[in-house]
C-alpha atoms as a PDB file:
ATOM      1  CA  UNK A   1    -112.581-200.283  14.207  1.00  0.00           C
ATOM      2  CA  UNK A   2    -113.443-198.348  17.861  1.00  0.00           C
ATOM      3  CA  UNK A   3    -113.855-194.752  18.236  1.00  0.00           C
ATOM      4  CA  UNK A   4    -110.480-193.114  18.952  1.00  0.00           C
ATOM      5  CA  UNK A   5    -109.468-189.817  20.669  1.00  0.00           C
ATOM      6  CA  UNK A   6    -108.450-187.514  17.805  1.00  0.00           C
ATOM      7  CA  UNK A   7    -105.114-187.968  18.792  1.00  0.00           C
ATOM      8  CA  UNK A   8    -104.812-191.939  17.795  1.00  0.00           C
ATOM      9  CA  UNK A   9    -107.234-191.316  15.276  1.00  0.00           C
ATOM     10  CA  UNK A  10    -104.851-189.279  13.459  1.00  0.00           C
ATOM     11  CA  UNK A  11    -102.186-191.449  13.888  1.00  0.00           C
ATOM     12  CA  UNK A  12    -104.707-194.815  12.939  1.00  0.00           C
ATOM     13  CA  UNK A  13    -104.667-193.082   9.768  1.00  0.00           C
ATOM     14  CA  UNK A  14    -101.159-192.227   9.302  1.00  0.00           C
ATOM     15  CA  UNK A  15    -100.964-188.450  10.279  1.00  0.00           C
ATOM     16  CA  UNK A  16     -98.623-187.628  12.684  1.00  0.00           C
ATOM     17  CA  UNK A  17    -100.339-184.010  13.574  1.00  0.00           C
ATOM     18  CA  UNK A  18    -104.018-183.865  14.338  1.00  0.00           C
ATOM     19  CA  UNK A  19    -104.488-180.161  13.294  1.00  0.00           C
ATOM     20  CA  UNK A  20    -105.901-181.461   9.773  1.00  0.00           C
ATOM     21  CA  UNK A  21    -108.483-183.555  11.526  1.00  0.00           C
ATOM     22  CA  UNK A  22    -109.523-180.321  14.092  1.00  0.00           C
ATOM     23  CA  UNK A  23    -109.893-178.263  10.992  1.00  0.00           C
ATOM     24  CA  UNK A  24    -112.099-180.582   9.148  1.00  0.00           C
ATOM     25  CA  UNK A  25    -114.225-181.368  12.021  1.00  0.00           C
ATOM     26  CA  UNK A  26    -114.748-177.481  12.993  1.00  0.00           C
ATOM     27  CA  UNK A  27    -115.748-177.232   8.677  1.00  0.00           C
ATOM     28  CA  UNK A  28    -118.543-179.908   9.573  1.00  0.00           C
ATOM     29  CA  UNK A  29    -116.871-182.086   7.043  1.00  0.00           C
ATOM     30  CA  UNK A  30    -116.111-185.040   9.596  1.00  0.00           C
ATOM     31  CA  UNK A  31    -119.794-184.772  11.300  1.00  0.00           C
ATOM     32  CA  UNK A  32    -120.571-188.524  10.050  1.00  0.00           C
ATOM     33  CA  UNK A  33    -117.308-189.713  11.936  1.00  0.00           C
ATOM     34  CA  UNK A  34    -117.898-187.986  15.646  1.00  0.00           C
ATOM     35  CA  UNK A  35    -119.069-189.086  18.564  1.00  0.00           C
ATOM     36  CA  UNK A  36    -119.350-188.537  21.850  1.00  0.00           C
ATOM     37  CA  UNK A  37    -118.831-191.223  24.717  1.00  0.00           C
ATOM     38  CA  UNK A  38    -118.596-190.227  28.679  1.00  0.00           C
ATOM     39  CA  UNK A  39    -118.400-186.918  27.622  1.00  0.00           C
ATOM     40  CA  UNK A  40    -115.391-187.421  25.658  1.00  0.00           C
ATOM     41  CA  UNK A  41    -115.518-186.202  22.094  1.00  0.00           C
ATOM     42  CA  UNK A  42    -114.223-189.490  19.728  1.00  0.00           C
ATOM     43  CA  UNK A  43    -113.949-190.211  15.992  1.00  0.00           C
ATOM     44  CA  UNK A  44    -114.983-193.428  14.357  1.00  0.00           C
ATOM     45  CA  UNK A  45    -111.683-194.582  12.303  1.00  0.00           C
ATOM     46  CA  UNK A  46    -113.629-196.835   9.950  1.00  0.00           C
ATOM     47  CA  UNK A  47    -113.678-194.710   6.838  1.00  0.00           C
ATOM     48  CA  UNK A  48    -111.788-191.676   7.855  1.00  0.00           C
ATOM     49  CA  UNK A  49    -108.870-191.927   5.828  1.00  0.00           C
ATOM     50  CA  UNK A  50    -110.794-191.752   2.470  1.00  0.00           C
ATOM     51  CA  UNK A  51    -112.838-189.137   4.148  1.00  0.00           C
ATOM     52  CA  UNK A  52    -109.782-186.829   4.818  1.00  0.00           C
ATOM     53  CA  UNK A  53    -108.644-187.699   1.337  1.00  0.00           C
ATOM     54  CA  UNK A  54    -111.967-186.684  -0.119  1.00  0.00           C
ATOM     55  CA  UNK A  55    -111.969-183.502   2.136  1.00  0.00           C
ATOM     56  CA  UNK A  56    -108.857-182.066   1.237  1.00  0.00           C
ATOM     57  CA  UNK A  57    -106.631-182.505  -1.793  1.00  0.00           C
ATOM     58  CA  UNK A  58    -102.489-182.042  -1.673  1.00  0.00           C
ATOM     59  CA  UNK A  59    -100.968-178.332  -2.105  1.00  0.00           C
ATOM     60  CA  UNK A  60     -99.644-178.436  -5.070  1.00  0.00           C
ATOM     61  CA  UNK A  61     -96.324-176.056  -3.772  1.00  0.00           C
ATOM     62  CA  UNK A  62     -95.356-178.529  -1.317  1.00  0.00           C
ATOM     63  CA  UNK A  63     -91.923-179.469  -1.123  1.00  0.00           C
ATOM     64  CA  UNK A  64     -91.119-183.137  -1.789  1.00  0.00           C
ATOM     65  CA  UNK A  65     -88.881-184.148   0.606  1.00  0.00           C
ATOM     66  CA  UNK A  66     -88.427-188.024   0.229  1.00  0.00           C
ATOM     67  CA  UNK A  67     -85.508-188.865  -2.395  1.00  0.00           C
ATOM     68  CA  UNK A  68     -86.203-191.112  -4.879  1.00  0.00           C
ATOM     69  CA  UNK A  69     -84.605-194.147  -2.939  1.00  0.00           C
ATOM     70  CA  UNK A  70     -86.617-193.627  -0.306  1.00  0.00           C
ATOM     71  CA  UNK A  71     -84.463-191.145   2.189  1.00  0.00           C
ATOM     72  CA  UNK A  72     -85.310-187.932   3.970  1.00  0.00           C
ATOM     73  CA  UNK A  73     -84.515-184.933   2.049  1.00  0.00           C
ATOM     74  CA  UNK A  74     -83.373-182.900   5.062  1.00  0.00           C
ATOM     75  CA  UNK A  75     -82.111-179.824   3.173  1.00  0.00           C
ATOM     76  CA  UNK A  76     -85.452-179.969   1.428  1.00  0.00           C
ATOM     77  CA  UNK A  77     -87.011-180.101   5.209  1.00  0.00           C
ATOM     78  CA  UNK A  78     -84.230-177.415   6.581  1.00  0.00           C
ATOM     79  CA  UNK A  79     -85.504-175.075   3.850  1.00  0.00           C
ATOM     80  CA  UNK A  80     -89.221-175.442   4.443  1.00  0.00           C
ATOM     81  CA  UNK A  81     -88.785-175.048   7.950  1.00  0.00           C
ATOM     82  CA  UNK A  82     -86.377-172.165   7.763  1.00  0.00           C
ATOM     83  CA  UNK A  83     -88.744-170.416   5.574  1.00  0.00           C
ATOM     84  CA  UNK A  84     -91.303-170.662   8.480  1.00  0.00           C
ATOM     85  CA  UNK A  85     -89.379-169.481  11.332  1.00  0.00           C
ATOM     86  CA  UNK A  86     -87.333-166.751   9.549  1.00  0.00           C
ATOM     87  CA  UNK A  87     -87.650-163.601  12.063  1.00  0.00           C
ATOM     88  CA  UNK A  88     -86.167-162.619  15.011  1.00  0.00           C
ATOM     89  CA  UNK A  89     -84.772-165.228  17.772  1.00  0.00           C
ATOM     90  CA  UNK A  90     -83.786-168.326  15.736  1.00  0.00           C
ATOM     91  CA  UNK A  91     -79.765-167.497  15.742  1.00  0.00           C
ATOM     92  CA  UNK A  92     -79.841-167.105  19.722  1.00  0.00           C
ATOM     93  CA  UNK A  93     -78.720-170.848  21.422  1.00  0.00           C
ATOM     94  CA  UNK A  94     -79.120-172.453  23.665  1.00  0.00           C
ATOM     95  CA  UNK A  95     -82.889-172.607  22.546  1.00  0.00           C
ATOM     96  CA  UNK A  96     -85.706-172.785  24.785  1.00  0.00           C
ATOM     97  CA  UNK A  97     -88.109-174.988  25.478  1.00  0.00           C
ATOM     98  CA  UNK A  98     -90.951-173.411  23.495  1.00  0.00           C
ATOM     99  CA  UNK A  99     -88.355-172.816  20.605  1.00  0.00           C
ATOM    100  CA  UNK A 100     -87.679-176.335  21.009  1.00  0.00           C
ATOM    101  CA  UNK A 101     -91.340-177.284  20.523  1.00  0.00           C
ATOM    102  CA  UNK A 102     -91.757-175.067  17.563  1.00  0.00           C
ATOM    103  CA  UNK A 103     -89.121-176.325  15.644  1.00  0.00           C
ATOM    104  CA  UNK A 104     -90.697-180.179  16.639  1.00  0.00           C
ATOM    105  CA  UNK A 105     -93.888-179.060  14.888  1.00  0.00           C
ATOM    106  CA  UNK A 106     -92.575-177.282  12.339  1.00  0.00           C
ATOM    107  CA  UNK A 107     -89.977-180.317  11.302  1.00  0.00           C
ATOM    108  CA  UNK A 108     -93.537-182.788  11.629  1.00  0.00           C
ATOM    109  CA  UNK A 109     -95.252-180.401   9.234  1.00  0.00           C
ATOM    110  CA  UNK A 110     -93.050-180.502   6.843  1.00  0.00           C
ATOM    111  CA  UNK A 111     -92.565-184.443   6.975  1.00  0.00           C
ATOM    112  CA  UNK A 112     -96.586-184.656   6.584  1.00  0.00           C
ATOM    113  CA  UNK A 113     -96.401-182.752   3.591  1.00  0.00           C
ATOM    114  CA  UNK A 114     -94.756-185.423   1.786  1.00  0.00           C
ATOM    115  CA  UNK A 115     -96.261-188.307   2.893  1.00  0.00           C
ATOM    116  CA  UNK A 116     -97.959-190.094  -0.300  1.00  0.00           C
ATOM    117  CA  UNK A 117    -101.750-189.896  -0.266  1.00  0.00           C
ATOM    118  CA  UNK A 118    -102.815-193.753   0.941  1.00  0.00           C
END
C-alpha cells in the first residue's frame, strides 16, 4: 500500500483519532514507517497496524463499551466521557462550538478504547 497522510493512515488502520500515531512517531517508534514526499510528511501503511500493536499494549482500566451482542454501551460511553469533562461549564446549553468539538473527541476516545485489537 501508498504512503498516506497521517490522517488516512490512521483510519487505513482502523483508528478513528490520529493522536496515537503523533505520539508514537514523536517516541521514534514509527521512524521505519515515515516519509517525506513534496515536503509533505507521509506514513507507509504496509505494516503499521502490527507496528502500533507492538508499540503500545491496551490499558487495562478501559471501559468496555460494546455489549455482548454487539451494541454501543452508551451509558458505559456517557460515564467515561462525563468523567473527563466534569468541571465547570458542561450544565450551561446551548453549547458552543468548541464545547461541541470537545465532546466529539471525547465521545471518539472513548469508542477507540474499545475497539478489539486487529
Amino acid at each position: 500500500m501508498a504512503a498516506l497522510s497521517i490522517s488516512d493512515a490512521a483510519k487505513a488502520i482502523g483508528h478513528s483519532s490520529r493522536s496515537q500515531l503523533y505520539r508514537l512517531m514523536k517516541d521514534g517508534r514509527l521512524d521505519d514507517f515515515v516519509c517525506w514526499r513534496g515536503g509533505k510528511r507521509l506514513i507507509e501503511v504496509n505494516g503499521l497496524a502490527a507496528a502500533v500493536k507492538e508499540a503500545t499494549q491496551q490499558r487495562s482500566n478501559s471501559a468496555t463499551v460494546v455489549k455482548a451482542d454487539g451494541a454501543v454501551d452508551w451509558d458505559k460511553i456517557a460515564e467515561t466521557c462525563n468523567g473527563w469533562l466534569a468541571g465547570d461549564g458542561w450544565s450551561n446549553r446551548p453549547w458552543t462550538g468548541t464545547q461541541w468539538a470537545t465532546l466529539y473527541w471525547c465521545l471518539a476516545d472513548a469508542m477507540s478504547e474499545s475497539e478489539p485489537d486487529s
